[in-house]
PDB file of N, CA and C in Angstrom:
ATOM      1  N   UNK A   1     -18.088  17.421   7.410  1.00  0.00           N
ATOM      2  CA  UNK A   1     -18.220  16.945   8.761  1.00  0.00           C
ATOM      3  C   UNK A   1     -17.392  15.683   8.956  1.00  0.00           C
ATOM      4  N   UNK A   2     -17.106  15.920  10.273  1.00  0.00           N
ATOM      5  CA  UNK A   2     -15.928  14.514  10.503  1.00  0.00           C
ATOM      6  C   UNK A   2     -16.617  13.506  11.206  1.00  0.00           C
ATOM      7  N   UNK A   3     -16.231  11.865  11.022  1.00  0.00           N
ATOM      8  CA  UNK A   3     -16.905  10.867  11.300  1.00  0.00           C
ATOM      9  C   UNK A   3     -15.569  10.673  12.500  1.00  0.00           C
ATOM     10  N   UNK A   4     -15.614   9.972  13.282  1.00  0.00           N
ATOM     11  CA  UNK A   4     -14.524   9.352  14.035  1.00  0.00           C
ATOM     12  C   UNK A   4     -15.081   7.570  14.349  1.00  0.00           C
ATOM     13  N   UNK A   5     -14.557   6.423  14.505  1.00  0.00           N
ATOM     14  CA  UNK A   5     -15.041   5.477  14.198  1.00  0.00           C
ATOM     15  C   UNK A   5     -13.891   4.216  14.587  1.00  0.00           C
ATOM     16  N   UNK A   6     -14.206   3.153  15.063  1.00  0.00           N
ATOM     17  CA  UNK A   6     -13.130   2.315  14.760  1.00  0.00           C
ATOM     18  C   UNK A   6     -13.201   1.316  13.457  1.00  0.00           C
ATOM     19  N   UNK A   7     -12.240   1.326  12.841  1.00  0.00           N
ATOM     20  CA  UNK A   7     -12.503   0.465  11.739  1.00  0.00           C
ATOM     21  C   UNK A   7     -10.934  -0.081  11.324  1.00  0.00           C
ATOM     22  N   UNK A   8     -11.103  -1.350  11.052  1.00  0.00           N
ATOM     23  CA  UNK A   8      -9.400  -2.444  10.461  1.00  0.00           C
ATOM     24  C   UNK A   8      -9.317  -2.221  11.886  1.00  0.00           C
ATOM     25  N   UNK A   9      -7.507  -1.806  11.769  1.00  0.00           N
ATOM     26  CA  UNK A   9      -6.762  -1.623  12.792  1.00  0.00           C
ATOM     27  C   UNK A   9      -7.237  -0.375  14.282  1.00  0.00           C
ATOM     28  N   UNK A  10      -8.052   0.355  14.412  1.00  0.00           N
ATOM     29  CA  UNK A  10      -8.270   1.261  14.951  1.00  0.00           C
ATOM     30  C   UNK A  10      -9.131   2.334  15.091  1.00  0.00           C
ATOM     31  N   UNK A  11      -8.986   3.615  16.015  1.00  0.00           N
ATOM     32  CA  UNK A  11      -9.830   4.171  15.213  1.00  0.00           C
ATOM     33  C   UNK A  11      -9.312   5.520  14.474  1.00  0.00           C
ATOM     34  N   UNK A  12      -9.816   5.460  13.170  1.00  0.00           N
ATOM     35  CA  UNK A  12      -9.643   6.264  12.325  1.00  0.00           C
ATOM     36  C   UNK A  12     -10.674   7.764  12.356  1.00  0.00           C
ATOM     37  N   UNK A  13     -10.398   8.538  11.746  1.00  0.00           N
ATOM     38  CA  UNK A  13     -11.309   9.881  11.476  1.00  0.00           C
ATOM     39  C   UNK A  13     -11.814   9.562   9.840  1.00  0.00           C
ATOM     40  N   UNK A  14     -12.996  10.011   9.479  1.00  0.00           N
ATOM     41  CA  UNK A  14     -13.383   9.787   8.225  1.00  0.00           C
ATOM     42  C   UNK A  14     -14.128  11.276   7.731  1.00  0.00           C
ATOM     43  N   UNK A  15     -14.054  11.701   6.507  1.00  0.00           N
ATOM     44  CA  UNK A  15     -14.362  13.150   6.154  1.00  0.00           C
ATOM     45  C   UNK A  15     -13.960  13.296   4.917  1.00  0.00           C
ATOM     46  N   UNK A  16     -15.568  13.719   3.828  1.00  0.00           N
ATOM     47  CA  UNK A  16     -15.843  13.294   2.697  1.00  0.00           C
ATOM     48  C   UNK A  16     -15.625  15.537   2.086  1.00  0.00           C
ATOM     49  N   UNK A  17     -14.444  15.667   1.419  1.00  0.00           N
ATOM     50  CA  UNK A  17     -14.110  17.208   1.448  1.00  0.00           C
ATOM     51  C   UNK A  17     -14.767  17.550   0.232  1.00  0.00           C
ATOM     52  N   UNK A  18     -14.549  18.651  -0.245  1.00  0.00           N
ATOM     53  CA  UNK A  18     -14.972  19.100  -1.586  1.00  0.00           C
ATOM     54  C   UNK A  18     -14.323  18.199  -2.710  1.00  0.00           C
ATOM     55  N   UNK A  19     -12.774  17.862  -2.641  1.00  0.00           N
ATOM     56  CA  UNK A  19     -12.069  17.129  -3.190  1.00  0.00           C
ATOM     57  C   UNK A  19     -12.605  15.555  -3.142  1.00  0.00           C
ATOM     58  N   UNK A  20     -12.915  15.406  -2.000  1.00  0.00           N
ATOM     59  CA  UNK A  20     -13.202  13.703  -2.202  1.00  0.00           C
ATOM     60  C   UNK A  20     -14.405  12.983  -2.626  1.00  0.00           C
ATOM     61  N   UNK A  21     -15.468  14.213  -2.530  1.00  0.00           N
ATOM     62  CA  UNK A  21     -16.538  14.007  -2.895  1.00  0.00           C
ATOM     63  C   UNK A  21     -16.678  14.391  -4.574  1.00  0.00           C
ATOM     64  N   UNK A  22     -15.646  14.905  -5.230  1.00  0.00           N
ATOM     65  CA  UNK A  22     -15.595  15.249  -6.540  1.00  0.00           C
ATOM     66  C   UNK A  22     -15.340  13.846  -7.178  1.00  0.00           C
ATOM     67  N   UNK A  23     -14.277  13.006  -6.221  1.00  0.00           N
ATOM     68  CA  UNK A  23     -13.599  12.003  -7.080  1.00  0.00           C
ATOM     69  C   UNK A  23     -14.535  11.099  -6.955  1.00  0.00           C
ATOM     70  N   UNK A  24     -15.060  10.914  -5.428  1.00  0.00           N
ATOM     71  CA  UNK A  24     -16.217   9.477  -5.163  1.00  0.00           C
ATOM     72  C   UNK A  24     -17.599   9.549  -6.696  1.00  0.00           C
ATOM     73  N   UNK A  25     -17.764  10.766  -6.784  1.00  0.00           N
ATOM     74  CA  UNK A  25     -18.809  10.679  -7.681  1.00  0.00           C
ATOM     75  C   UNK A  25     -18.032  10.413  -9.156  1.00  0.00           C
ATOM     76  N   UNK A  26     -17.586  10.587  -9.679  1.00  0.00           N
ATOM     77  CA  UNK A  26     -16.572  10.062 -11.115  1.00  0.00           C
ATOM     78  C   UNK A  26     -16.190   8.443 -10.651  1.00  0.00           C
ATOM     79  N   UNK A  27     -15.648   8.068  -9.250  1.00  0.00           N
ATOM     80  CA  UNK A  27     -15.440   6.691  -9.344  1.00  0.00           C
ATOM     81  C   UNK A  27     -17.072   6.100  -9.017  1.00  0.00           C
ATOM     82  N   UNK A  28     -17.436   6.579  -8.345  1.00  0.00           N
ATOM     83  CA  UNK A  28     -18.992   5.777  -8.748  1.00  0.00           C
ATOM     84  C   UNK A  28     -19.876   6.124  -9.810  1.00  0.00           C
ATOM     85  N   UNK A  29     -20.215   7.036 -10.437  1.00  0.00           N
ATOM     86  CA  UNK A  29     -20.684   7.298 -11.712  1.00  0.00           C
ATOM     87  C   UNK A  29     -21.924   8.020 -11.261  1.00  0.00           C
ATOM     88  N   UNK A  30     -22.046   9.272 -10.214  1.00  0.00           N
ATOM     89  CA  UNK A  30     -23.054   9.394  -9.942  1.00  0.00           C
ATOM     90  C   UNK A  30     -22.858  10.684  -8.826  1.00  0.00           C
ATOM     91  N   UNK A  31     -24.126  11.409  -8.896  1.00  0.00           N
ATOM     92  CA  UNK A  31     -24.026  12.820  -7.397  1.00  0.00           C
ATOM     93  C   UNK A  31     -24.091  12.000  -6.165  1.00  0.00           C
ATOM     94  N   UNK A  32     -23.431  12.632  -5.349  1.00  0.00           N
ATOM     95  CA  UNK A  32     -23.222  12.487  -4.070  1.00  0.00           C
ATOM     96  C   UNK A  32     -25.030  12.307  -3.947  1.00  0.00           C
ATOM     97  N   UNK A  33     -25.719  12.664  -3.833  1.00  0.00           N
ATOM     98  CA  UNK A  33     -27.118  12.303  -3.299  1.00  0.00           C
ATOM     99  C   UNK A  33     -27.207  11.061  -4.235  1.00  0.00           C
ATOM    100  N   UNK A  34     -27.311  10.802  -5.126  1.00  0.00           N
ATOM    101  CA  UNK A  34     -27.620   9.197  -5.670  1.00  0.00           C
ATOM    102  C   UNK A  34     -27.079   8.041  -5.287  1.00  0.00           C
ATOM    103  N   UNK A  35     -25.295   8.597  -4.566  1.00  0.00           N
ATOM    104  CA  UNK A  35     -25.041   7.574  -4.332  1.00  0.00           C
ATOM    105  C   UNK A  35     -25.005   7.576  -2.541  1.00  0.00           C
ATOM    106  N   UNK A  36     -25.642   8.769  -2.239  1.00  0.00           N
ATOM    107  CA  UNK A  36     -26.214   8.359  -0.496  1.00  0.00           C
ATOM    108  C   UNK A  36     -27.513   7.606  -0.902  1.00  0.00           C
ATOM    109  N   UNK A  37     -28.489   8.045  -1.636  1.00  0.00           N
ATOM    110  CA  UNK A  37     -29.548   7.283  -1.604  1.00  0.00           C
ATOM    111  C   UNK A  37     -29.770   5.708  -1.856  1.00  0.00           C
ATOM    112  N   UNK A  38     -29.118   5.363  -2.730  1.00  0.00           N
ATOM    113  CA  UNK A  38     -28.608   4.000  -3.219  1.00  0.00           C
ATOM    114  C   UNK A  38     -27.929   3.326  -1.284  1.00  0.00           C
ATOM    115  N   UNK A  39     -27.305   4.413  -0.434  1.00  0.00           N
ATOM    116  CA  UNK A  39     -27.087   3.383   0.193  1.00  0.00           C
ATOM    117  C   UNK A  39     -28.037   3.284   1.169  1.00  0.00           C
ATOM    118  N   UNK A  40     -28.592   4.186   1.440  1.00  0.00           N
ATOM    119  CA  UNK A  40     -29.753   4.221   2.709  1.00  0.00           C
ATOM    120  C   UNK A  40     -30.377   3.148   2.105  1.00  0.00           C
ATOM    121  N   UNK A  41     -30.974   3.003   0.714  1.00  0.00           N
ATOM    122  CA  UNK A  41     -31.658   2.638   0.595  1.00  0.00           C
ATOM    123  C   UNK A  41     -31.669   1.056   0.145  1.00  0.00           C
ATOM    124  N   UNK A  42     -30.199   0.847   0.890  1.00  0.00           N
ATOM    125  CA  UNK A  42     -29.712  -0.707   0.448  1.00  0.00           C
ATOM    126  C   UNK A  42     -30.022  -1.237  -0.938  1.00  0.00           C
ATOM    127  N   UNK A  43     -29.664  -0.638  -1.956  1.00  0.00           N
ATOM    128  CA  UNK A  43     -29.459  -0.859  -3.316  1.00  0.00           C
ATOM    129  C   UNK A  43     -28.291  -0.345  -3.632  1.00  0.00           C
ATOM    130  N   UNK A  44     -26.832  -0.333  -3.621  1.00  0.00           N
ATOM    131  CA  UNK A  44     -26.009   0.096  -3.694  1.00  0.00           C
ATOM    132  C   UNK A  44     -24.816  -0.651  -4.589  1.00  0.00           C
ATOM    133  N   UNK A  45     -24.063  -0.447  -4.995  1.00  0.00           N
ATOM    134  CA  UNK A  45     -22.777  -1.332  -5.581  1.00  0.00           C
ATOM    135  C   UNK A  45     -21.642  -1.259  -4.735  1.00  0.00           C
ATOM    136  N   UNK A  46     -21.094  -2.251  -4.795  1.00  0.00           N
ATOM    137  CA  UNK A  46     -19.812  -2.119  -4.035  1.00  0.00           C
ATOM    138  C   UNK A  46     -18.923  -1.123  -4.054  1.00  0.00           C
ATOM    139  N   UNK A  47     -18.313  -0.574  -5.568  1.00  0.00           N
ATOM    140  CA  UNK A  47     -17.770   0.425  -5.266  1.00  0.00           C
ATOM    141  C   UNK A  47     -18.333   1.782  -4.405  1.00  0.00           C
ATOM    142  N   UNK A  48     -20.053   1.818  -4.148  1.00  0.00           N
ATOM    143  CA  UNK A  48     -20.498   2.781  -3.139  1.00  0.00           C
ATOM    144  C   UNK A  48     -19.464   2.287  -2.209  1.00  0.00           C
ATOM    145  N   UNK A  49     -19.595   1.712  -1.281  1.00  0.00           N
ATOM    146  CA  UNK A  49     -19.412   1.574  -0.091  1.00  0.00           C
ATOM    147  C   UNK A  49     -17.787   1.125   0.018  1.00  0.00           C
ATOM    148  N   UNK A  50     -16.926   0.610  -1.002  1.00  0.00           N
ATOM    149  CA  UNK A  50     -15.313   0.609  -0.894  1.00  0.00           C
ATOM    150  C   UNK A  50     -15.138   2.403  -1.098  1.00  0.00           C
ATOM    151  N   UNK A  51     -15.544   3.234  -2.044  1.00  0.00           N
ATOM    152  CA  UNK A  51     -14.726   4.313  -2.326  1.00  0.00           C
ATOM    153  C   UNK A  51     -15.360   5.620  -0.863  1.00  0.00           C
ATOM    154  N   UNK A  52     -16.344   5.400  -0.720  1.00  0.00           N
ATOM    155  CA  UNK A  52     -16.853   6.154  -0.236  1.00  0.00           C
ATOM    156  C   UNK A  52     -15.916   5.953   1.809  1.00  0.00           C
ATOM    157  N   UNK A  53     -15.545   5.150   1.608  1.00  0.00           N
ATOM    158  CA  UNK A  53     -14.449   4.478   2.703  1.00  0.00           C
ATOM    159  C   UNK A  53     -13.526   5.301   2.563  1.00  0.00           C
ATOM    160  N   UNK A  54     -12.866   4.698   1.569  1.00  0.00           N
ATOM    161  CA  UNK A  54     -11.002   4.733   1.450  1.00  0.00           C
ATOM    162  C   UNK A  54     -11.243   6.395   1.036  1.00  0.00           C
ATOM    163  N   UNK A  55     -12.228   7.635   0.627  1.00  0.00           N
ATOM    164  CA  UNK A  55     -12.147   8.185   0.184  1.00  0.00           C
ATOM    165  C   UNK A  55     -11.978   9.176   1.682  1.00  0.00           C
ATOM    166  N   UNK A  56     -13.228   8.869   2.542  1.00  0.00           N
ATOM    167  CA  UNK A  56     -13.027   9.168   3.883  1.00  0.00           C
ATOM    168  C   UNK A  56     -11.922   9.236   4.212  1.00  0.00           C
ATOM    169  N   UNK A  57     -11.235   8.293   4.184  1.00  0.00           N
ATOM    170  CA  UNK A  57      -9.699   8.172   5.376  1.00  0.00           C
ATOM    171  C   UNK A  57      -9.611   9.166   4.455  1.00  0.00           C
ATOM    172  N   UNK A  58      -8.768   8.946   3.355  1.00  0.00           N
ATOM    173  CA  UNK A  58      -8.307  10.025   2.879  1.00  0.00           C
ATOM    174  C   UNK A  58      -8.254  11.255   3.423  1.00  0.00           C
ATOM    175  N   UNK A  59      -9.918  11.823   3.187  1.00  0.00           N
ATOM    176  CA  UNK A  59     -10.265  12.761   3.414  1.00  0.00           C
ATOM    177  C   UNK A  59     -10.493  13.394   5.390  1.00  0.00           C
ATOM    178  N   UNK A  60      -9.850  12.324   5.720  1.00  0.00           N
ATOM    179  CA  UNK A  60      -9.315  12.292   6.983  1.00  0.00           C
ATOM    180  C   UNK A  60      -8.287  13.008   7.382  1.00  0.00           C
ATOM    181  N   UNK A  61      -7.414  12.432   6.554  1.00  0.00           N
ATOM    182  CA  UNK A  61      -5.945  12.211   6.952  1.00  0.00           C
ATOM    183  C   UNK A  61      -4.736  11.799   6.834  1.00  0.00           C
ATOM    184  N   UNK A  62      -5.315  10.308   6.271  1.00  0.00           N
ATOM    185  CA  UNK A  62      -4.891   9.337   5.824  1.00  0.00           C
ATOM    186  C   UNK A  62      -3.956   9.312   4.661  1.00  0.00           C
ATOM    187  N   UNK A  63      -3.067   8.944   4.008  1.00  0.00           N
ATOM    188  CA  UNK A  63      -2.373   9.014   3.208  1.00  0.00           C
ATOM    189  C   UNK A  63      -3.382   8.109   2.366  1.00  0.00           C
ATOM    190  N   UNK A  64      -3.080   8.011   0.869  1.00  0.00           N
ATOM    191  CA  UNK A  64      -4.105   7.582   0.108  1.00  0.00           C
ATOM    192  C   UNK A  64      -3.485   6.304  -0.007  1.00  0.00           C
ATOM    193  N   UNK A  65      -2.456   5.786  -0.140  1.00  0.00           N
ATOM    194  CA  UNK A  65      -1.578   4.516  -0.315  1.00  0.00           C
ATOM    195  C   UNK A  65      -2.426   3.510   1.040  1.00  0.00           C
ATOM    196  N   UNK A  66      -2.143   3.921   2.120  1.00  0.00           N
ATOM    197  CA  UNK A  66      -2.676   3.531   3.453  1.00  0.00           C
ATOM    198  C   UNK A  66      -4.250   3.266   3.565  1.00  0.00           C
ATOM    199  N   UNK A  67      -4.691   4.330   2.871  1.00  0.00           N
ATOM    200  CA  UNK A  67      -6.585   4.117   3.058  1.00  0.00           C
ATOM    201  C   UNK A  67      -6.098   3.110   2.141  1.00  0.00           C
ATOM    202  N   UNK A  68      -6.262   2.918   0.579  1.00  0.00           N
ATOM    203  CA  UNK A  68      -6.110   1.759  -0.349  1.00  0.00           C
ATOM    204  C   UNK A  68      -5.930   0.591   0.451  1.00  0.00           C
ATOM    205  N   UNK A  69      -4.807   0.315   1.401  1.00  0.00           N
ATOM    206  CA  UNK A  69      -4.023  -1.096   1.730  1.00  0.00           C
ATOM    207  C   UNK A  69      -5.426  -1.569   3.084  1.00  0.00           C
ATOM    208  N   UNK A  70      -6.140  -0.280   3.493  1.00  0.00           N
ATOM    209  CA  UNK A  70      -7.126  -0.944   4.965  1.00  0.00           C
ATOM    210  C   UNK A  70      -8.400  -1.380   3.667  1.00  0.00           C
ATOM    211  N   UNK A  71      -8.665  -0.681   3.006  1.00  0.00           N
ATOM    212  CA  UNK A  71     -10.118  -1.452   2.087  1.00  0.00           C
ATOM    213  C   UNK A  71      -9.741  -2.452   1.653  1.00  0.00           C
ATOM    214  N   UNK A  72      -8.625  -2.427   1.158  1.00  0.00           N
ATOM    215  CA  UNK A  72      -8.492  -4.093   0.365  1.00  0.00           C
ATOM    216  C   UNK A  72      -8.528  -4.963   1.367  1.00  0.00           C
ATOM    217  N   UNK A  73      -7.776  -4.780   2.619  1.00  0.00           N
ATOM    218  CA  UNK A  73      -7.791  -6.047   3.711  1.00  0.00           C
ATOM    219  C   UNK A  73      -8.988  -5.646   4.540  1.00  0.00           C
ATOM    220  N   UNK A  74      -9.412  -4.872   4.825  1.00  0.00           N
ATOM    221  CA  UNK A  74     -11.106  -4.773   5.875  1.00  0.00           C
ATOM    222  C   UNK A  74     -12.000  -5.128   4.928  1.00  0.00           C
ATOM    223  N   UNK A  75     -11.912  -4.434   3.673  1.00  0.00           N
ATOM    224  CA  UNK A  75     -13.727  -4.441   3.067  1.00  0.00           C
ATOM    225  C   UNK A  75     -13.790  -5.413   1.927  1.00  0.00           C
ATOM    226  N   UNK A  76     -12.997  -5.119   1.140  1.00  0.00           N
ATOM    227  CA  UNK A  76     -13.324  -6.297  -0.049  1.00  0.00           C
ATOM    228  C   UNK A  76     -13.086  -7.327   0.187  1.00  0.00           C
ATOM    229  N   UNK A  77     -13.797  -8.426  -0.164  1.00  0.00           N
ATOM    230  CA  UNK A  77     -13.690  -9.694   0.018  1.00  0.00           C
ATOM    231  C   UNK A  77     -14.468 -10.266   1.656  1.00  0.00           C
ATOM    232  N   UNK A  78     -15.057  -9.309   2.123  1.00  0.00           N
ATOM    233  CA  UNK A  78     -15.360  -9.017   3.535  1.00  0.00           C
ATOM    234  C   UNK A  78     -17.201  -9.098   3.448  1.00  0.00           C
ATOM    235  N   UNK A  79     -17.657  -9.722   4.440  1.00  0.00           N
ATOM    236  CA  UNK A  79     -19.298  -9.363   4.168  1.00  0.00           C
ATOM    237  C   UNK A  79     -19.340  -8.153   3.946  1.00  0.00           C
ATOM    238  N   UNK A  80     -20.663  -7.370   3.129  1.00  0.00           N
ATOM    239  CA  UNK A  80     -20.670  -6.388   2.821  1.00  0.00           C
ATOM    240  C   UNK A  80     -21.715  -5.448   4.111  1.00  0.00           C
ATOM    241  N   UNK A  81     -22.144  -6.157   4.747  1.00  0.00           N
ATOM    242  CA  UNK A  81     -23.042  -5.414   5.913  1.00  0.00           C
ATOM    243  C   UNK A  81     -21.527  -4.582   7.236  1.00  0.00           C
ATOM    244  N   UNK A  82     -20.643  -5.346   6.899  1.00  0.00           N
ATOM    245  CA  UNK A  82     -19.205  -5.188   7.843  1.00  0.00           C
ATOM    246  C   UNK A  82     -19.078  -3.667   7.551  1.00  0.00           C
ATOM    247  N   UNK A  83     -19.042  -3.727   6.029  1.00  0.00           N
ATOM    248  CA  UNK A  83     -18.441  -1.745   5.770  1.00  0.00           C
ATOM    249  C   UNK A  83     -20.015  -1.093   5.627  1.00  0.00           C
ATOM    250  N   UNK A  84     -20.979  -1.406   5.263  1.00  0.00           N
ATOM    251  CA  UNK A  84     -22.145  -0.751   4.786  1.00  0.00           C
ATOM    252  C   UNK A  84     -22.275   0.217   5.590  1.00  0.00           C
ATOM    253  N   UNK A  85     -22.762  -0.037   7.076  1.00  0.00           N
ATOM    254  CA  UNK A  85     -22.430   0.440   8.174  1.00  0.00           C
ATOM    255  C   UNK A  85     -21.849   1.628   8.047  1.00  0.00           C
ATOM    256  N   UNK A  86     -20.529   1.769   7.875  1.00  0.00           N
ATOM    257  CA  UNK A  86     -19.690   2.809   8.051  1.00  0.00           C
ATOM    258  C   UNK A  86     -19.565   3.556   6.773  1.00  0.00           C
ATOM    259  N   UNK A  87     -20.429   3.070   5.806  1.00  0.00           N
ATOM    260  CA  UNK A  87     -19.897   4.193   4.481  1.00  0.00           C
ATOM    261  C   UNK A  87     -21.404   4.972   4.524  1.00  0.00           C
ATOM    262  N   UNK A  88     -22.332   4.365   5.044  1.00  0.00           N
ATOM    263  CA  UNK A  88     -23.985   5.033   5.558  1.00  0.00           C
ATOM    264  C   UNK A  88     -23.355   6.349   6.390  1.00  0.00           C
ATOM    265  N   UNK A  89     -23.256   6.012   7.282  1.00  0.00           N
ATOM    266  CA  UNK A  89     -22.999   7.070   8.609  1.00  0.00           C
ATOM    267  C   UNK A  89     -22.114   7.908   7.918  1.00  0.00           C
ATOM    268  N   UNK A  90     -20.775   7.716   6.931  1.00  0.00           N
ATOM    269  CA  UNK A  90     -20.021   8.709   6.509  1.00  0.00           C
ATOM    270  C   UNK A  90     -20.946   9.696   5.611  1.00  0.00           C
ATOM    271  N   UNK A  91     -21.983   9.037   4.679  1.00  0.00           N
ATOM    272  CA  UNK A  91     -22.262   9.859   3.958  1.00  0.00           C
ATOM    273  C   UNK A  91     -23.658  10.539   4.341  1.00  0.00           C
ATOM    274  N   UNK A  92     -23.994  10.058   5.707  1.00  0.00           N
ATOM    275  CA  UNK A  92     -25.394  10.865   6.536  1.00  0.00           C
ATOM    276  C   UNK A  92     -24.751  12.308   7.612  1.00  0.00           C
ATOM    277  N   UNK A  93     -22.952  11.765   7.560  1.00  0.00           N
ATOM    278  CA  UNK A  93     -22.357  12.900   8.121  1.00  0.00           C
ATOM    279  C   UNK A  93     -22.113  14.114   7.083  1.00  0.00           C
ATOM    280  N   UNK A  94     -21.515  13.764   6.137  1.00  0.00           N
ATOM    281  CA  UNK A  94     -21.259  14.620   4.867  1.00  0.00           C
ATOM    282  C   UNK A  94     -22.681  14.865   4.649  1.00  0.00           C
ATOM    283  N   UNK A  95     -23.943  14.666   4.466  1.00  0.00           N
ATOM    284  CA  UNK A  95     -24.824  15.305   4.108  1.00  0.00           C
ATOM    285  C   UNK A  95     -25.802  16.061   4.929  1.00  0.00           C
ATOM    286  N   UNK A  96     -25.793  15.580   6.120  1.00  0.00           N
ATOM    287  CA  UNK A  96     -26.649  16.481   7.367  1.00  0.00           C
ATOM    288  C   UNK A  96     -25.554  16.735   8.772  1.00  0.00           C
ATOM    289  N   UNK A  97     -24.161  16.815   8.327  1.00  0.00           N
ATOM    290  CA  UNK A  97     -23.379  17.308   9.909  1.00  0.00           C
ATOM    291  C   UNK A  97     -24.281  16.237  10.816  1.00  0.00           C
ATOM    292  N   UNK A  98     -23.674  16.942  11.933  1.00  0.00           N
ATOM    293  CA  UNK A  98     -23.384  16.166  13.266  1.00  0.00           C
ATOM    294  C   UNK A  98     -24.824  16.550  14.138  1.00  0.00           C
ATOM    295  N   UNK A  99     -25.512  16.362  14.123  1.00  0.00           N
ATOM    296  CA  UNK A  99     -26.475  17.188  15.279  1.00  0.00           C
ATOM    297  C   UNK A  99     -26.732  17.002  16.960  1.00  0.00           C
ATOM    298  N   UNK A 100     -25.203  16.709  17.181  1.00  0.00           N
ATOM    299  CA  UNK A 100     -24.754  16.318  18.272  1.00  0.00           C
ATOM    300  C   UNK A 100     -23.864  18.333  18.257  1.00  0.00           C
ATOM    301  N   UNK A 101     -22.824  18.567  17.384  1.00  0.00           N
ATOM    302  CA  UNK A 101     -22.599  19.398  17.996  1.00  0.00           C
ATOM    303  C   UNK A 101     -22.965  20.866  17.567  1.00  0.00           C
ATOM    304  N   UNK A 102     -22.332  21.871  18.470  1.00  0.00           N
ATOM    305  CA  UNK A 102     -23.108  23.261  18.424  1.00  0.00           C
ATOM    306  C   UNK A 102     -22.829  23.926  17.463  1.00  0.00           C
ATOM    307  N   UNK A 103     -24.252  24.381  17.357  1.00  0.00           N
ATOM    308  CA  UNK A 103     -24.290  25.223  16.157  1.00  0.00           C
ATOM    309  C   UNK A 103     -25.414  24.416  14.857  1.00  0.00           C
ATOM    310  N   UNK A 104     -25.824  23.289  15.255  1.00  0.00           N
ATOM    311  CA  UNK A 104     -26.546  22.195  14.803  1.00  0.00           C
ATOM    312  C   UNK A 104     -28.005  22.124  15.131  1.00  0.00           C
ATOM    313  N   UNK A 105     -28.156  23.072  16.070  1.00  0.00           N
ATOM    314  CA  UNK A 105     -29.488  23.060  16.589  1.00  0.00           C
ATOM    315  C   UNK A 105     -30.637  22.996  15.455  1.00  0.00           C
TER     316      UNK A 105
END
């Protein structure tokens, strides 16, 4: 499921694929449900919420060079409530779709 969102410069599309969700769990050390739960549940590590980002764009659209260059200047080094936000909603989209559109009922 696709996120659409403004974030850095604009707004971007965000969308966690079979592929990106293979790598997010090897760079975080963990299943896609441990590391949604960790964030709902505001116990999380940073790399949750940087990879689960840059992994989005990616999995957007994004060239991977380009997602890399917006996390380093939006998120790291950045309060962490700034991205939390948006790596929650990516991974409440990747795990329960949209129930806004049809076919969601």
């Amino acid at each position: 499921m696709t996120y659409i969102a403004f974030f850095a410069d604009g707004e971007h599309t965000f969308r966690l694929t079979k592929r990106e969700i293979e790598e997010l769990q090897v760079k975080c050390g963990s299943g896609i449900g441990a590391i949604a739960n960790r964030l709902f549940a505001r116990n999380f590590a940073q790399a949750d919420i940087n990879e689960t980002i840059r992994l989005a764009l990616v999995g957007g659209g994004m060239s991977a060079k380009r997602a890399h260059e917006l996390v380093v200047a939006y998120v790291e080094g950045r309060p962490l409530i700034e991205s939390y936000e948006l790596a929650a909603k990516v991974l409440e989209r990747t795990l329960c779709g949209n129930p806004h559109e049809k076919g969601n009922d």
